[in-house]
Protein backbone atom coordinates (compact mmCIF):
# COMPACT_ATOMS: atom_id res chain seq x y z
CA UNK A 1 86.78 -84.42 26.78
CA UNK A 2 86.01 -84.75 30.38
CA UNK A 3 82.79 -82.91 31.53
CA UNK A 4 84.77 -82.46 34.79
CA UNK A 5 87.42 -80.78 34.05
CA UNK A 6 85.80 -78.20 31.11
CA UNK A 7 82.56 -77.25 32.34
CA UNK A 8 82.73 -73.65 31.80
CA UNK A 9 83.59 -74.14 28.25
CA UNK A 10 80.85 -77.01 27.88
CA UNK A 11 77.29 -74.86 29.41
CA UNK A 12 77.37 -71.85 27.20
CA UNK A 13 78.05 -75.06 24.39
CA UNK A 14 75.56 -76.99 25.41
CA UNK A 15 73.21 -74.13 25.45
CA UNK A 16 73.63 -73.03 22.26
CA UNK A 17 73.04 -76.42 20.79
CA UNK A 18 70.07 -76.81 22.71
CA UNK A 19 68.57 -73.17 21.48
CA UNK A 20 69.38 -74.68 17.74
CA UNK A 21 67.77 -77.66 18.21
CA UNK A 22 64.84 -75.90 19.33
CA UNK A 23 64.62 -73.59 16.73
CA UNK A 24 65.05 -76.46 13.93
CA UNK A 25 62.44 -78.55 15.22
CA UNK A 26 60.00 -74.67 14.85
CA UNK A 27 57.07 -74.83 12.34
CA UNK A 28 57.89 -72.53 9.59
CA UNK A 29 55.93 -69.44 9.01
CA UNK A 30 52.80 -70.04 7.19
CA UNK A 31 53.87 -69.65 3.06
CA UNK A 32 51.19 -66.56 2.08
CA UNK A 33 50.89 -64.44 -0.56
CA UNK A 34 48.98 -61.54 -1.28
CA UNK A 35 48.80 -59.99 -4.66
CA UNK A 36 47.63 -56.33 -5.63
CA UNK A 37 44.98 -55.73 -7.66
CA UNK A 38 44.47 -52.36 -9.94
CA UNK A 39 40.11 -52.67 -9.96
CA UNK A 40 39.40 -49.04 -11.28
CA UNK A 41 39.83 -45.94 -11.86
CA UNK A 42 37.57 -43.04 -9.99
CA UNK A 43 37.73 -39.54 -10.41
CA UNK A 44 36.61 -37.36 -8.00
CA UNK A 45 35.04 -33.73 -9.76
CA UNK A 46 34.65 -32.21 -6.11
CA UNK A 47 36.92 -33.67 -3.72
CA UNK A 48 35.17 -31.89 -0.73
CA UNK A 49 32.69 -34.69 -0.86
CA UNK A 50 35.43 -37.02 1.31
CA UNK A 51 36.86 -33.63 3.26
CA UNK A 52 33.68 -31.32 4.07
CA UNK A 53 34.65 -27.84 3.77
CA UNK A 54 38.42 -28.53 2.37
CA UNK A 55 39.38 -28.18 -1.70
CA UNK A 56 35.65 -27.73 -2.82
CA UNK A 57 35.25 -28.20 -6.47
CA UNK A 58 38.71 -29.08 -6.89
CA UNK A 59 38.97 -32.77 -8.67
CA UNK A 60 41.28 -35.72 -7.61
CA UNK A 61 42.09 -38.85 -9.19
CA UNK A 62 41.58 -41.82 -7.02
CA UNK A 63 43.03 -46.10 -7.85
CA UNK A 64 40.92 -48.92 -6.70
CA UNK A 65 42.14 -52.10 -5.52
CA UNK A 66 41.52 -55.84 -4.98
CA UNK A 67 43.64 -58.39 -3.04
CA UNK A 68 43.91 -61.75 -3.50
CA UNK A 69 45.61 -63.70 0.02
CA UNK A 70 46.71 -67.38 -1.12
CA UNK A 71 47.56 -69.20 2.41
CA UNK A 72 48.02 -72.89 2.96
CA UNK A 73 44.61 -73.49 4.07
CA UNK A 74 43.06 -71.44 1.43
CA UNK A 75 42.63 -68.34 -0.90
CA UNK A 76 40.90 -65.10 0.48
CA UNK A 77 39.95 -62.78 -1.86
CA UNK A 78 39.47 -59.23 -0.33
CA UNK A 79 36.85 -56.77 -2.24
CA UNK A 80 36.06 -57.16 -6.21
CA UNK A 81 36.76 -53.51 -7.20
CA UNK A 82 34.44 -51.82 -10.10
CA UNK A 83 33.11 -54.37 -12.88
CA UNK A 84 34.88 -55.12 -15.36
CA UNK A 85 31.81 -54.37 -17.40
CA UNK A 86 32.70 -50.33 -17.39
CA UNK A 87 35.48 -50.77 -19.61
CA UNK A 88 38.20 -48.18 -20.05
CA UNK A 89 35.90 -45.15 -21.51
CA UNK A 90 33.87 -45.57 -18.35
CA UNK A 91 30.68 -44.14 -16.75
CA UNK A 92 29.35 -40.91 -14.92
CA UNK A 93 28.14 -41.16 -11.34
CA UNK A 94 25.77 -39.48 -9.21
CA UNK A 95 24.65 -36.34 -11.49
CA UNK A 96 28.77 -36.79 -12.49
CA UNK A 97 29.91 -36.11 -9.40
CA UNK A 98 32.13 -39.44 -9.96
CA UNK A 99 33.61 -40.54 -13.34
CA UNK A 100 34.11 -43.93 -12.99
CA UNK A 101 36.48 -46.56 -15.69
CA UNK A 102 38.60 -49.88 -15.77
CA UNK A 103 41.74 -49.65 -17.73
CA UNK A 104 43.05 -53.36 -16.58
CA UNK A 105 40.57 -55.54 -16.43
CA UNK A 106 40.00 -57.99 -13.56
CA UNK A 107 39.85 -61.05 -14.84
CA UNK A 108 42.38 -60.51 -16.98
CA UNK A 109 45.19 -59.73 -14.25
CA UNK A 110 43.65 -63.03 -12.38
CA UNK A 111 44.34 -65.66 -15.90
CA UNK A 112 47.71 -63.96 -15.78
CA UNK A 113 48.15 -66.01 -12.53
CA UNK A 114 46.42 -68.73 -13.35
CA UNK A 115 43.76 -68.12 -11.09
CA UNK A 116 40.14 -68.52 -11.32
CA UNK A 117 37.30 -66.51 -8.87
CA UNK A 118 35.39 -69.80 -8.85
CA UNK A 119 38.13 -71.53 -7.02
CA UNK A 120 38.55 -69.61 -4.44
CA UNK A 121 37.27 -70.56 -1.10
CA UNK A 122 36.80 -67.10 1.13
CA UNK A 123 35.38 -63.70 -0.13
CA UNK A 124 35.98 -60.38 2.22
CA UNK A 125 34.41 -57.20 1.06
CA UNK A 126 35.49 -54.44 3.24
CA UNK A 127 31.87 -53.09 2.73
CA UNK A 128 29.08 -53.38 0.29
CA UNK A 129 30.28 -49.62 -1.49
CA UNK A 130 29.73 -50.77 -5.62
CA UNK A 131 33.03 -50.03 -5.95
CA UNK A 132 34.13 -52.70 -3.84
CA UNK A 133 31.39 -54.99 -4.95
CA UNK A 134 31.46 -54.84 -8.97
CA UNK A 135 32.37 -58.33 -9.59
CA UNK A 136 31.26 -59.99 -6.47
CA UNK A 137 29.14 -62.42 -8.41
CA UNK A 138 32.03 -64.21 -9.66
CA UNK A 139 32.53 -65.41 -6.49
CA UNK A 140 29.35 -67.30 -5.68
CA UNK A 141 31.34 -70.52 -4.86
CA UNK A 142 32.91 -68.20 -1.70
CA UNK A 143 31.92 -68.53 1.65
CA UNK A 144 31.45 -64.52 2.08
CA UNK A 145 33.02 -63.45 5.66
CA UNK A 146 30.71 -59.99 6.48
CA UNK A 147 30.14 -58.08 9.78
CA UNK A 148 26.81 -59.06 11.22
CA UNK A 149 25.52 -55.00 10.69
CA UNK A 150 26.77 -55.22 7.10
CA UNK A 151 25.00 -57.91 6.13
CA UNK A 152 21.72 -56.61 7.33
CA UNK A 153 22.45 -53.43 5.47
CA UNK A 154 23.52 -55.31 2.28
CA UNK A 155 20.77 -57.85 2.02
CA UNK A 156 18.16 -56.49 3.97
CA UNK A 157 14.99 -54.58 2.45
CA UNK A 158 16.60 -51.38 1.75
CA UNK A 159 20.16 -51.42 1.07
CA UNK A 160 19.84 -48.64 -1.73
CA UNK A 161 19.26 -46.39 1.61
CA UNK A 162 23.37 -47.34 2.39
CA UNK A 163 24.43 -46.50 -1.00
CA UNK A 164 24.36 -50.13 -1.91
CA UNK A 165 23.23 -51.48 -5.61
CA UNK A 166 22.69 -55.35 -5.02
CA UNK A 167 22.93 -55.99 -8.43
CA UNK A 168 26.37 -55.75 -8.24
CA UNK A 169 25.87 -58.93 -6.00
CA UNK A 170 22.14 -60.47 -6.51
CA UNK A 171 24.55 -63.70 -7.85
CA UNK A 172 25.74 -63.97 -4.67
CA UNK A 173 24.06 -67.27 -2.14
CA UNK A 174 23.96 -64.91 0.72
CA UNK A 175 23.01 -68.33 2.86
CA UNK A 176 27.10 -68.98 2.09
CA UNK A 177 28.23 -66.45 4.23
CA UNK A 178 29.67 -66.48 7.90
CA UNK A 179 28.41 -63.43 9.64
CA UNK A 180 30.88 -61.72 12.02
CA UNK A 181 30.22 -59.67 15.54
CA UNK A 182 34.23 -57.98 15.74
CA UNK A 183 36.95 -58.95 14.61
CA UNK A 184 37.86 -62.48 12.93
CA UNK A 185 41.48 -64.88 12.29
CA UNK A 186 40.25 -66.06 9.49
CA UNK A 187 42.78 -68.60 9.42
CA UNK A 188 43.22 -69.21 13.24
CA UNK A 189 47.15 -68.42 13.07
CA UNK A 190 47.23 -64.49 13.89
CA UNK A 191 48.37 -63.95 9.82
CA UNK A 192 45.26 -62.64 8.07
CA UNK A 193 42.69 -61.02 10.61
CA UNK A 194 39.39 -58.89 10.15
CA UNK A 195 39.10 -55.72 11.95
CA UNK A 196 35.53 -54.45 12.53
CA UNK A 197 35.78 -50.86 12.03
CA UNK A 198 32.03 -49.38 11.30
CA UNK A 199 31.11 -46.10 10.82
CA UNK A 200 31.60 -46.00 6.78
CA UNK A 201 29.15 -47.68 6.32
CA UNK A 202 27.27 -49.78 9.61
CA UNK A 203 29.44 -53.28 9.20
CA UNK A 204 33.06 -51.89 7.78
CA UNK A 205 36.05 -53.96 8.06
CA UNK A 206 39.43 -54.06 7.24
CA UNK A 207 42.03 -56.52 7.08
CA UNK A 208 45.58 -56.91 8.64
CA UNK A 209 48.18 -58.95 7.54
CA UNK A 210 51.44 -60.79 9.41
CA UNK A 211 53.37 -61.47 6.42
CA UNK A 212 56.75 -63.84 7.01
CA UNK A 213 59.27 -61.61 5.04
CA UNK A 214 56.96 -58.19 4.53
CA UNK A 215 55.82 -57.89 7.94
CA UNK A 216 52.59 -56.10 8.92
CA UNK A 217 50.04 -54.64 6.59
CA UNK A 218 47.14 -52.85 7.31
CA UNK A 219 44.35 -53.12 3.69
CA UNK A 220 42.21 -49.90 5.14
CA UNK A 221 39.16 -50.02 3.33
CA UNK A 222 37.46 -47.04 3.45
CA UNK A 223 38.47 -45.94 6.16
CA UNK A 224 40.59 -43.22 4.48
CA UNK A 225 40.69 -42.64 0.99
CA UNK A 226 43.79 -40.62 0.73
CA UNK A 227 46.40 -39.67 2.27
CA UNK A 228 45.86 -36.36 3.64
CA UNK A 229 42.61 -37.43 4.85
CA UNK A 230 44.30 -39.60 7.17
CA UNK A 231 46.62 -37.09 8.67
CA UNK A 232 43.77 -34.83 9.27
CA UNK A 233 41.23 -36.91 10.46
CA UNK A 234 38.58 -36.09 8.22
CA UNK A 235 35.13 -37.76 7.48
CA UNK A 236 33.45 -38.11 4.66
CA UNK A 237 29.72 -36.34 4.68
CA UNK A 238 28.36 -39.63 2.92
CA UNK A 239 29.63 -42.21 5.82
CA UNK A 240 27.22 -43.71 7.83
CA UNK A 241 28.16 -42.93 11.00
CA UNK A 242 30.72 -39.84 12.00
CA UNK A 243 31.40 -40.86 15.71
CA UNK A 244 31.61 -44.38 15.14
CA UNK A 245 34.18 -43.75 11.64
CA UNK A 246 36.16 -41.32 14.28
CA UNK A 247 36.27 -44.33 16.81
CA UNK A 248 37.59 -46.88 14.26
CA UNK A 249 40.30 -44.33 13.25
CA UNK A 250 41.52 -44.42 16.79
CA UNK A 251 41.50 -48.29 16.80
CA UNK A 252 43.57 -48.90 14.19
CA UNK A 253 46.18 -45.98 14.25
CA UNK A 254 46.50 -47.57 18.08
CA UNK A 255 46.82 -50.95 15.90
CA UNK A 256 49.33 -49.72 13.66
CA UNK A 257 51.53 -47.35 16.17
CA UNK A 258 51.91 -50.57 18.13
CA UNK A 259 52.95 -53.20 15.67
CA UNK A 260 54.84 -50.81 13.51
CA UNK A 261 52.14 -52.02 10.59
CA UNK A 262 52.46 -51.03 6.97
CA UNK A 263 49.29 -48.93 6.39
CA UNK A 264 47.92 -49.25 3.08
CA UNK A 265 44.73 -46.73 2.07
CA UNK A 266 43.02 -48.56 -1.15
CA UNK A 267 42.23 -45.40 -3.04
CA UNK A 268 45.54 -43.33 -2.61
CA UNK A 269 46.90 -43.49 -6.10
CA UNK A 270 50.09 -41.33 -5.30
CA UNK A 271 51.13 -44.14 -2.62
CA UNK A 272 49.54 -47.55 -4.59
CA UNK A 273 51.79 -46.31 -7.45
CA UNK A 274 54.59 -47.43 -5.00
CA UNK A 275 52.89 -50.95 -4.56
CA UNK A 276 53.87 -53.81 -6.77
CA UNK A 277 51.00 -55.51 -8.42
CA UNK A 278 50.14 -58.74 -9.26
CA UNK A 279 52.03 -60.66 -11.37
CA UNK A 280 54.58 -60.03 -8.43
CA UNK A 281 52.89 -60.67 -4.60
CA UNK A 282 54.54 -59.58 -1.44
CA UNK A 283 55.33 -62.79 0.82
């Protein structure tokens, strides 16, 4: 064919083949996985404790959940959930404001996947709440990733005064940790990134996702703990910090109204009930 005499028909051609050789010659999207977690079971006798002034004395029954992210370059496990210890009858909390229990137990849901915590090379607790923290011990071997604040808090003089109980993580070689100031890639490819968000407690974080076939997921923490919560804006009385908890709210609804993010709240057991859990994983 002479180049001469068909170049209209040959540049759009030539174009084309050119865009596919680009895009065959692309690195593939990292290969990650992130399995759910059910950690617990909390029940909540006077709900107005998370929404001051709203529902008091009426109860609600909250999930708790644990992630585990398996990239290429390594496995991130994000908070521990309650201890396994509990056990399904459970106990009471704070003068029974809380009744706390584990149905499925952690370790249990990990063998089913083959997976060991002493294997795993990254620990992220979104902060040091027991509740997130019940079987951090298991994962001594970790490098623990931990706002600079938080870790003050946690494994300073007083962290009973933060509503922390370090012997939920006294196993823990705090020296193995890599203390954040903001937000962290944890992998340095935009896919799994820590969001400082304080004001729940002084070093709160939460992690968002880039998933190659689920897309964008926001793991919130604490940052809400149900759903209507979120729509109103409401505050806990026990956080840390009201202004700064307000702030962080604004951060990452910006976050997700811009990338159109999946925005998961770890205690909301009417939406988690819609999650699929680990054996399955979201890629």
């Amino acid at each position: 064919m002479s180049t001469t005499r068909y170049p209209k028909l040959l540049t759009p051609l030539l174009i084309i083949l050119g865009i596919s050789a680009c895009a065959s010659n692309a690195p593939a999207p990292p290969d990650i996985k992130l399995y759910v977690f059910q950690c617990g079971n909390i029940e909540v006798r006077d709900i107005s404790l998370f929404s001051p002034g709203v529902n008091e004395g009426q109860s609600k029954q909250l999930t708790n959940s644990c992630y585990l992210i398996r990239h290429p370059q390594g496995d991130l496990f994000w908070d521990t959930g309650l201890p396994d210890s509990i056990g399904a009858e459970g106990i009471d909390m704070m003068d029974g404001a809380f009744h706390l229990s584990v149905s499925q137990p952690l370790r249990k849901q990990l063998a089913e996947i083959n997976v060991t915590p002493e294997e795993i090379e990254w620990l992220g607790i979104s902060h040091f709440h027991s509740d997130h923290t019940g079987n951090a011990n298991w994962f001594a071997n970790a490098t623990l990733l931990i706002q600079q604040q938080e870790y003050e808090a946690a494994f300073g003089e007083n962290p009973q005064q933060f509503g922390f109980k370090p012997n939920s993580y006294n196993q823990f070689n705090a020296e193995n940790s890599k203390q954040l100031q903001g937000d962290h890639d944890v992998f340095g490819d935009g896919r799994v990134v820590i969001k400082s968000t304080p004001g729940h407690t002084p070093g709160h974080q939460l992690l968002y996702l880039d998933l190659p076939e689920s897309g964008r997921i926001v793991l919130s923490g604490d940052l809400y703990h149900f759903t209507s919560n979120r729509e109103h804006r409401r505050v806990p009385s026990f956080n840390f910090n009201k202004q700064q908890t307000i702030q962080s709210m604004e951060q990452i609804e910006n976050l997700v109204d811009s990338t159109g993010a999946q925005f998961w709240i770890q205690h909301d057991k009417e939406q988690n009930a819609n999650i699929k859990h680990a054996p399955e994983y979201y890629r």
